[in-house]
Every structure is written in structure tokens, then in C-alpha cells.
C-alpha atoms as a PDB file:
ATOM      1  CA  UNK A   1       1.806   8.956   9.021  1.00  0.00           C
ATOM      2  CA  UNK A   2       1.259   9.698   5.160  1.00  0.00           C
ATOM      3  CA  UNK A   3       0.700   6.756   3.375  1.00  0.00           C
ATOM      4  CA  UNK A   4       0.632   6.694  -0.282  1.00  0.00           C
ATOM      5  CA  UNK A   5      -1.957   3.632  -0.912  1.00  0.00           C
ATOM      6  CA  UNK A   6      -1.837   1.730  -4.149  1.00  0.00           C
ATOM      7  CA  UNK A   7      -5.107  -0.505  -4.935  1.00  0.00           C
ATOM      8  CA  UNK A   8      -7.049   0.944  -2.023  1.00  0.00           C
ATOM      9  CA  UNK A   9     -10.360   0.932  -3.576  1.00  0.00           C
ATOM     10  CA  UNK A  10     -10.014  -2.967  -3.408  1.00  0.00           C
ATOM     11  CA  UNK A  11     -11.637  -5.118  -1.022  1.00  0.00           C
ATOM     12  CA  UNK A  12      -7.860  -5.341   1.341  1.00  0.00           C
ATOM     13  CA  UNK A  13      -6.604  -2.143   0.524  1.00  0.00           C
ATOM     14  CA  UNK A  14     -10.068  -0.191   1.208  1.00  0.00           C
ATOM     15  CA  UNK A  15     -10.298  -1.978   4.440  1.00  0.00           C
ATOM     16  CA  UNK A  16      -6.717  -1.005   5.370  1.00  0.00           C
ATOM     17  CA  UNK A  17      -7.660   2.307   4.109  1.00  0.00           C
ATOM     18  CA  UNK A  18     -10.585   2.928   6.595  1.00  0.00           C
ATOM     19  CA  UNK A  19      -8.487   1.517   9.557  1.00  0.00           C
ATOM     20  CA  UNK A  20      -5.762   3.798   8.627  1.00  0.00           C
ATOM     21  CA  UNK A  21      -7.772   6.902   8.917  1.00  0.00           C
ATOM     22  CA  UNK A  22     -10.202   5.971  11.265  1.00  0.00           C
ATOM     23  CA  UNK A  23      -7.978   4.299  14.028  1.00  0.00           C
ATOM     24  CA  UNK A  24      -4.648   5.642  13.539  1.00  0.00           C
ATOM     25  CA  UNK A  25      -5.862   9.385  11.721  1.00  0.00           C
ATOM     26  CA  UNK A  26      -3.298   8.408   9.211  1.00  0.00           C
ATOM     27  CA  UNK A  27      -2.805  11.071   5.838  1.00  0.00           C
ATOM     28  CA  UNK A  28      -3.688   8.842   2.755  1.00  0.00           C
ATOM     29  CA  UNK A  29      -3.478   9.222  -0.647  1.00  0.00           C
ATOM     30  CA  UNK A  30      -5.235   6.698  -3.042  1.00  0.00           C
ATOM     31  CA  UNK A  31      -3.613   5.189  -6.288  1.00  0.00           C
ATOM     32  CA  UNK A  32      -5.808   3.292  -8.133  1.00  0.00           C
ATOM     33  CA  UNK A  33      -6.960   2.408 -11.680  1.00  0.00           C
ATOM     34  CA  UNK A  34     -10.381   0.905 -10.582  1.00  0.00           C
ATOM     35  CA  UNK A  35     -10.791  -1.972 -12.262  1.00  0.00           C
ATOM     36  CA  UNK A  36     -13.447  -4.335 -12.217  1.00  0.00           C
ATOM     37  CA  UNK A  37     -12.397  -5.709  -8.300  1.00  0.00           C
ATOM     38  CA  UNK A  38     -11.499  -1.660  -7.450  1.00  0.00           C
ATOM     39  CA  UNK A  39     -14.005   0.511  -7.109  1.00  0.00           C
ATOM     40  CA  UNK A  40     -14.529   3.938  -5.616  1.00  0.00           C
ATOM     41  CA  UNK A  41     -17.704   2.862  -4.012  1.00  0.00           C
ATOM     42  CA  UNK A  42     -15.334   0.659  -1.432  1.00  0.00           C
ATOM     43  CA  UNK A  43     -14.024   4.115   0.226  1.00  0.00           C
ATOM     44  CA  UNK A  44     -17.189   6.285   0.423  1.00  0.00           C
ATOM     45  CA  UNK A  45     -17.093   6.199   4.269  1.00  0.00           C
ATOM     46  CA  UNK A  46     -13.872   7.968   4.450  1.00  0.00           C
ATOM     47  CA  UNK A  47     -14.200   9.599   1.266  1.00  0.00           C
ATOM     48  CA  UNK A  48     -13.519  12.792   2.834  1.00  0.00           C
ATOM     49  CA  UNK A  49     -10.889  12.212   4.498  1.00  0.00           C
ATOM     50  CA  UNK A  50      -8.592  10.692   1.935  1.00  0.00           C
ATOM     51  CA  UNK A  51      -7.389  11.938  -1.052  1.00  0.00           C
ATOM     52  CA  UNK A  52      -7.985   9.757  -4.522  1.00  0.00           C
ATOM     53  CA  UNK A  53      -6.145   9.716  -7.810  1.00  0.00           C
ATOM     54  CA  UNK A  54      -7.272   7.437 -10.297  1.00  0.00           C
ATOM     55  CA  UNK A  55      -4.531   6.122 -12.477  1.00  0.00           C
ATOM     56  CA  UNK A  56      -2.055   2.705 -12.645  1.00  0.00           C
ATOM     57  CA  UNK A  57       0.674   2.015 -10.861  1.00  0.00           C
ATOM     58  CA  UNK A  58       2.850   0.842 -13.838  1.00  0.00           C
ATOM     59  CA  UNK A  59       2.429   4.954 -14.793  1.00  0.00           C
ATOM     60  CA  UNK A  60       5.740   6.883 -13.756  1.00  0.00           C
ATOM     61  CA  UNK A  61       3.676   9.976 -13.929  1.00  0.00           C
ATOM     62  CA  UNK A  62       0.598   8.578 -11.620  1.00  0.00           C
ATOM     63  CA  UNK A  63       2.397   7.652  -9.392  1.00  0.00           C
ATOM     64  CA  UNK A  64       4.519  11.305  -9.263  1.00  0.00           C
ATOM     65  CA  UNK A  65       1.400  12.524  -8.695  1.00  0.00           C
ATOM     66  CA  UNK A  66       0.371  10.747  -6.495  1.00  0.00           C
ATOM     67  CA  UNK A  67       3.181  10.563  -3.932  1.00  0.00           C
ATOM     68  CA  UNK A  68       3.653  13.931  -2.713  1.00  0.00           C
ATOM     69  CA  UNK A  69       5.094  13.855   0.659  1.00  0.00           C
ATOM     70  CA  UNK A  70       4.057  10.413   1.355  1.00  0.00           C
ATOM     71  CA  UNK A  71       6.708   8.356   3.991  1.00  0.00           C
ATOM     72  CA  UNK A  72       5.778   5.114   2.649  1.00  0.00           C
ATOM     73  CA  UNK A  73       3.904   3.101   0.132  1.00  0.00           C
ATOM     74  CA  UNK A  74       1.206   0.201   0.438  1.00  0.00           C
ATOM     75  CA  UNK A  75       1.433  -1.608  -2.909  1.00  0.00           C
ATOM     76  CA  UNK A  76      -2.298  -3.772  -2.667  1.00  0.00           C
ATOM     77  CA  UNK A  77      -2.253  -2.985  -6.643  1.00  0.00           C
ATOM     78  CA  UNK A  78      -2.514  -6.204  -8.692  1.00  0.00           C
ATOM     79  CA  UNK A  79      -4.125  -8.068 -11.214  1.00  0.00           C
ATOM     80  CA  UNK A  80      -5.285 -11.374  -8.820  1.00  0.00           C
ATOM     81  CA  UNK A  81      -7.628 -13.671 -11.023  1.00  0.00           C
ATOM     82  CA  UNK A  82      -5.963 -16.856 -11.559  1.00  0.00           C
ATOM     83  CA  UNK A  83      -7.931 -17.890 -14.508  1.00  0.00           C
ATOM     84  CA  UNK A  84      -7.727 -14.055 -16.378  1.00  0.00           C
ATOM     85  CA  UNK A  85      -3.882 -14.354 -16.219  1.00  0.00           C
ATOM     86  CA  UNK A  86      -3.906 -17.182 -18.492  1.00  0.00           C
ATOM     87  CA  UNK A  87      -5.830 -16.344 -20.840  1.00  0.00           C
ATOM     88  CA  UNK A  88      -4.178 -12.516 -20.862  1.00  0.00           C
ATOM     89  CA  UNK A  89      -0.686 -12.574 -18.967  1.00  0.00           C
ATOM     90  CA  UNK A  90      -0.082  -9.125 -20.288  1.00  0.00           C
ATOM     91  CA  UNK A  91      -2.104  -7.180 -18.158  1.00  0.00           C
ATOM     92  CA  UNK A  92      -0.399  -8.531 -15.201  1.00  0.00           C
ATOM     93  CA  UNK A  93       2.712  -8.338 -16.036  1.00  0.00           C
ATOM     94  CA  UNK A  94       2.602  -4.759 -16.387  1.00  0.00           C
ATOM     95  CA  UNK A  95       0.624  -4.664 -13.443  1.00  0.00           C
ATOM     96  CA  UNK A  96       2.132  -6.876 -11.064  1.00  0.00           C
ATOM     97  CA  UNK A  97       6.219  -6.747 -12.398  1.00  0.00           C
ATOM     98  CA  UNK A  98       6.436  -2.990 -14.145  1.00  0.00           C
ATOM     99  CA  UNK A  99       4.024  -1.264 -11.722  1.00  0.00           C
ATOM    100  CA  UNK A 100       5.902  -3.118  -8.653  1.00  0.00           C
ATOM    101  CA  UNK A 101       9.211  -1.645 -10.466  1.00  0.00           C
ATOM    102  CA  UNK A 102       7.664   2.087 -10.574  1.00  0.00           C
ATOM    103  CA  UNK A 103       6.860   2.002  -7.363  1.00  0.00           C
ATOM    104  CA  UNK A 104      10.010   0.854  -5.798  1.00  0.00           C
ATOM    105  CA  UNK A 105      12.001   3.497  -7.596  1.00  0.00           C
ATOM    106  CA  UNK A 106      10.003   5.922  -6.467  1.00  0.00           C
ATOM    107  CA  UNK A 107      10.756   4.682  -3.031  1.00  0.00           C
ATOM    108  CA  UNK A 108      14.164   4.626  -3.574  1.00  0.00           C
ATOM    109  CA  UNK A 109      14.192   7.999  -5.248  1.00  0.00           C
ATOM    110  CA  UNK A 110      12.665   9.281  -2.167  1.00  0.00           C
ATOM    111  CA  UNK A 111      13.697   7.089   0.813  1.00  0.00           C
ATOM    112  CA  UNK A 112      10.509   5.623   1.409  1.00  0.00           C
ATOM    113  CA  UNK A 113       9.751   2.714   3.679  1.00  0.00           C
ATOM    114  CA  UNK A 114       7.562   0.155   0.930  1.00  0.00           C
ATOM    115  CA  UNK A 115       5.363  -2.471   1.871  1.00  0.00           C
ATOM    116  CA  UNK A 116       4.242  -5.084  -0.526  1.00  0.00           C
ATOM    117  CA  UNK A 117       0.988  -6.957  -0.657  1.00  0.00           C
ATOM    118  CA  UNK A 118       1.600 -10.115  -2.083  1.00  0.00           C
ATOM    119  CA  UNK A 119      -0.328 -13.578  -1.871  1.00  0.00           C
ATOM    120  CA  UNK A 120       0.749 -17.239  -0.391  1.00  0.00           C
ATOM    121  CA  UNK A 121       0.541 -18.413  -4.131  1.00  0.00           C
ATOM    122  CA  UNK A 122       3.980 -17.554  -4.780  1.00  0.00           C
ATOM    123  CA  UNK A 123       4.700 -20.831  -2.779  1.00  0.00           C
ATOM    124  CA  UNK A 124       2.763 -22.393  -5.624  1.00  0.00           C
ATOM    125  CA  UNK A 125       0.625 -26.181  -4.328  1.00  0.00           C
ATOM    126  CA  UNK A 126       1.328 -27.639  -0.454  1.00  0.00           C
ATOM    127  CA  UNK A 127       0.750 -31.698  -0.697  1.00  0.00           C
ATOM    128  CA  UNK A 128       0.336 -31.167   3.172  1.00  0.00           C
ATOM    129  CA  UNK A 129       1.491 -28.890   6.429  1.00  0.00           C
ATOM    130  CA  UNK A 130       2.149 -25.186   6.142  1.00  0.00           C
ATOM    131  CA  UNK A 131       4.360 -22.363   4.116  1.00  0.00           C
ATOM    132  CA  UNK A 132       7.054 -21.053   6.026  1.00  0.00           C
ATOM    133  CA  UNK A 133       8.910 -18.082   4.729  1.00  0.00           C
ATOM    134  CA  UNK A 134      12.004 -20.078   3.951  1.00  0.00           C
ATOM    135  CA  UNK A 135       9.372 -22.502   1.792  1.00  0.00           C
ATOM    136  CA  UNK A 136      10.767 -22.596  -2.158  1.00  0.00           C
ATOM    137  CA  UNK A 137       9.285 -20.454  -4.051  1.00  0.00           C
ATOM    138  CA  UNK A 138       7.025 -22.213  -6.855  1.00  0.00           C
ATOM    139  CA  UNK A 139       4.360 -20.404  -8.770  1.00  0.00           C
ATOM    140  CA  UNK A 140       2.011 -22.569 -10.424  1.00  0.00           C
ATOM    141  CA  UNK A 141       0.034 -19.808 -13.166  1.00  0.00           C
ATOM    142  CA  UNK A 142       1.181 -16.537 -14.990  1.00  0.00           C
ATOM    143  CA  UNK A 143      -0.409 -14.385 -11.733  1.00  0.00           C
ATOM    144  CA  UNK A 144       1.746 -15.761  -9.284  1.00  0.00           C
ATOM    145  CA  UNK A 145       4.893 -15.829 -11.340  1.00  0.00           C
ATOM    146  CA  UNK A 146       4.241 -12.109 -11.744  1.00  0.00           C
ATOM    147  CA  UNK A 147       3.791 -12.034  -7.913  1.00  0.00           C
ATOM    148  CA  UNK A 148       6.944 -13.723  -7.672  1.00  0.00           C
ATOM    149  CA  UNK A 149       8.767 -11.695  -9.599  1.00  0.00           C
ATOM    150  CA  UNK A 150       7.370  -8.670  -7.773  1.00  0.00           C
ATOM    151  CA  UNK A 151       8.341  -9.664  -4.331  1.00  0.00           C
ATOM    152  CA  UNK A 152      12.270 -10.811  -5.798  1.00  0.00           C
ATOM    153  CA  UNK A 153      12.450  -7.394  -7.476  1.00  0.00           C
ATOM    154  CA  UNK A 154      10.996  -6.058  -4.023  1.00  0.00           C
ATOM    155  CA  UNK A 155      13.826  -8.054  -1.931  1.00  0.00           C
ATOM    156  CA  UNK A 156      16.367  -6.888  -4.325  1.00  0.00           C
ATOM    157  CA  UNK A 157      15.943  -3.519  -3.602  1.00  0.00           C
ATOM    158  CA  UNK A 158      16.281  -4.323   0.139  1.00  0.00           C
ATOM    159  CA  UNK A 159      19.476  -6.239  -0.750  1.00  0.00           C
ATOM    160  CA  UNK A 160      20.702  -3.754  -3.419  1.00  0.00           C
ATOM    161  CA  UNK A 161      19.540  -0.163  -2.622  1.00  0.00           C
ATOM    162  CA  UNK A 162      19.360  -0.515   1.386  1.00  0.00           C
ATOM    163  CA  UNK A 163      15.582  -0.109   0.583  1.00  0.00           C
ATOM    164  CA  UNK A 164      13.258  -0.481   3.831  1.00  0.00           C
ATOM    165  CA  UNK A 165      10.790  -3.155   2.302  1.00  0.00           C
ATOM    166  CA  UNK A 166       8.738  -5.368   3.859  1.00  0.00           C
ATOM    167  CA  UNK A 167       6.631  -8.507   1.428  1.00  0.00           C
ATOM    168  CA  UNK A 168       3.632  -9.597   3.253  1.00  0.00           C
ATOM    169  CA  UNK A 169       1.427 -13.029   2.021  1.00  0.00           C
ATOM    170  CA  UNK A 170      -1.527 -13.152   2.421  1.00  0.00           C
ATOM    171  CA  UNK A 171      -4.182 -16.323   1.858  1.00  0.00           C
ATOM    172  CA  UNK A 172      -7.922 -16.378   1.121  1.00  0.00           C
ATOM    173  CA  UNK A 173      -9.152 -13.149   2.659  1.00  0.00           C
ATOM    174  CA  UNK A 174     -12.825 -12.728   2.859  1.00  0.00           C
ATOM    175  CA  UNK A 175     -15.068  -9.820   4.040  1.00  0.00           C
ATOM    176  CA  UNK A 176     -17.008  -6.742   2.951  1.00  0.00           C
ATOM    177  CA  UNK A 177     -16.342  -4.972  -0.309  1.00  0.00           C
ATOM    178  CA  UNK A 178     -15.164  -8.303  -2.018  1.00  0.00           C
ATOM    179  CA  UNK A 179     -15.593  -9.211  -5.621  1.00  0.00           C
ATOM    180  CA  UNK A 180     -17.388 -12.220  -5.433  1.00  0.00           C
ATOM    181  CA  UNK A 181     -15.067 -14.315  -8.385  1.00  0.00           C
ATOM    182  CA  UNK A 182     -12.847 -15.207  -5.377  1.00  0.00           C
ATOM    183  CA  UNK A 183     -13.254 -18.744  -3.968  1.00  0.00           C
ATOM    184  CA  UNK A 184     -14.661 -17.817  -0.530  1.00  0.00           C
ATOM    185  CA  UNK A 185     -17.307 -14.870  -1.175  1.00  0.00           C
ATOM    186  CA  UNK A 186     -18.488 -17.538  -3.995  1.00  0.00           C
ATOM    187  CA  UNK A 187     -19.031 -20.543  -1.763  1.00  0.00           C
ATOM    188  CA  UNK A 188     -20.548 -18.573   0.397  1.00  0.00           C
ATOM    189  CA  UNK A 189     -23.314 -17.161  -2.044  1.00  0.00           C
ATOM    190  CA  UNK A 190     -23.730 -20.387  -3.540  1.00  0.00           C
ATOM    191  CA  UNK A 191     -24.462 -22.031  -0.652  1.00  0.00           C
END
């Protein structure tokens, strides 16, 4: 398969990356603006075998250039840090909401299948049991309302354009390549 990749130099989407490649000898094609969680360093292994485009997702003409003859796109691209999106919202809005949009129109432009990366912090605080995904939506900071907003805009296009989408939510991943600012890398070296 050709898989345009956005944010696979981060810690999920570099992982995916290598497993794409290595197990399944997938065609992939990085997008990614390598921020301070992103970095280039996360793909050397398969470095090779991938091709990488450094740009942003919210960039029409990135992500143009990026696409080629991809037949779908991994969005992993986001601004994450609770705590940054309050004290700068900006940045992830344009990440998060306007780079989401660019993406799906280039899907729909193209008829690609999309898969979204998105987080279980859309469902906002659980007083006790599990999310479900017919749980209310609730976002609790200016990152997950922009996560929010990206996976409605996302389910529109399912509901609107025919768009084959899929929104997957992810919790508290932890493994190689991982910033350490996230909660479980950061127990883990301060214990």
C-alpha cells in the first residue's frame, strides 16, 4: 500500500512507520514539520526506505507535495501538550482543526481512504468505568477541543462527502522514541 504519513517522525507515527515498511513492505511518504516531540532521528532505521518531506500539515502546498500517488492518509500530526495549548491555543488550532481540514480535502479531492489519530481526551474526565464510542463528547482544555473538532470535521466528511474515514483514540501510549513531557515516560524517569 502507499501511505502518505502525517506526524511520522513522532513517537506513534514513527513506530507505525517502521511496522509499515518492515512488516507489511508498505510505500511511505513522511509529512512532518518536526517539532520539538517530531524528530527525524525517530525514523533513521528505515530511513532508506521511506521517503520524508518536512513541512505542516495545515500547508495546502506540503501536503500536494507530499501526496503523490498515496491511497490513503495517516493523520498522527498534532499539537498534544495539554498545558502548551493553554497558554498558546493558536498553534493547535491550526494544527489540529486547519491541518485536519487540508488533509481531508485532499482525500476527498483524490478518493483517499483517511485515518485519523486522535486521543481518548475528546471524552474529556471519567468519574469512574470506561469510554465507549457512543460516550458524550466533552473536552476539558483548548487541545482536546481542537481534537474534537478534528474528528467532527473528520465524521462529517464521512457523512457529507461519502469519505472512507476512520477516527481512532488512543490513551497514554508509552514506548521508545517518546518525548518524555508525557505523563508515563516521566513517572517512569522519575522514579
Amino acid at each position: 500500500m502507499r501511505l502518505l504519513v502525517c506526524g511520522g517522525a513522532g513517537f506513534i507515527g514513527s513506530t507505525f512507520v517502521r511496522l509499515r515498511v518492515r512488516d507489511h513492505g508498505d510505500e511511505v511518504t513522511v509529512l512532518d514539520k518536526l517539532t520539538y516531540a517530531g524528530r527525524i532521528e525517530n525514523l533513521q532505521d528505515v530511513e532508506s526506505d521511506i521517503r520524508f518531506i518536512r513541512g505542516a500539515i495545515e500547508d495546502p502546498a506540503a501536503v500536494g507535495d507530499a501526496i503523490g500517488d498515496a491511497e490513503a492518509i495517516v493523520n498522527f500530526a498534532a499539537e498534544t501538550h495539554v498545558d502548551r495549548s493553554i497558554s498558546g491555543p493558536e498553534e493547535f488550532i491550526m494544527t489540529n482543526m486547519q491541518g485536519t481540514h487540508v488533509l481531508l480535502e485532499a482525500a476527498r479531492q483524490r478518493g483517499l481512504r483517511y485515518l485519523q489519530v486522535s486521543t481518548d481526551e475528546v471524552y474529556g474526565s471519567i468519574e469512574e468505568g470506561s469510554f465507549t464510542e457512543e460516550s458524550p463528547l466533552q473536552p476539558s482544555s483548548p487541545y482536546s477541543a481542537t481534537k474534537t473538532g478534528a474528528d467532527l470535521l473528520v465524521s462529517s466528511y464521512y457523512h457529507t462527502y461519502g469519505l472512507e474515514t476512520v477516527i481512532c483514540r488512543g490513551s497514554n501510549n508509552y514506548g521508545p522514541h517518546q518525548y518524555p513531557e508525557k505523563l508515563i515516560p516521566l513517572m517512569i524517569l522519575n522514579a
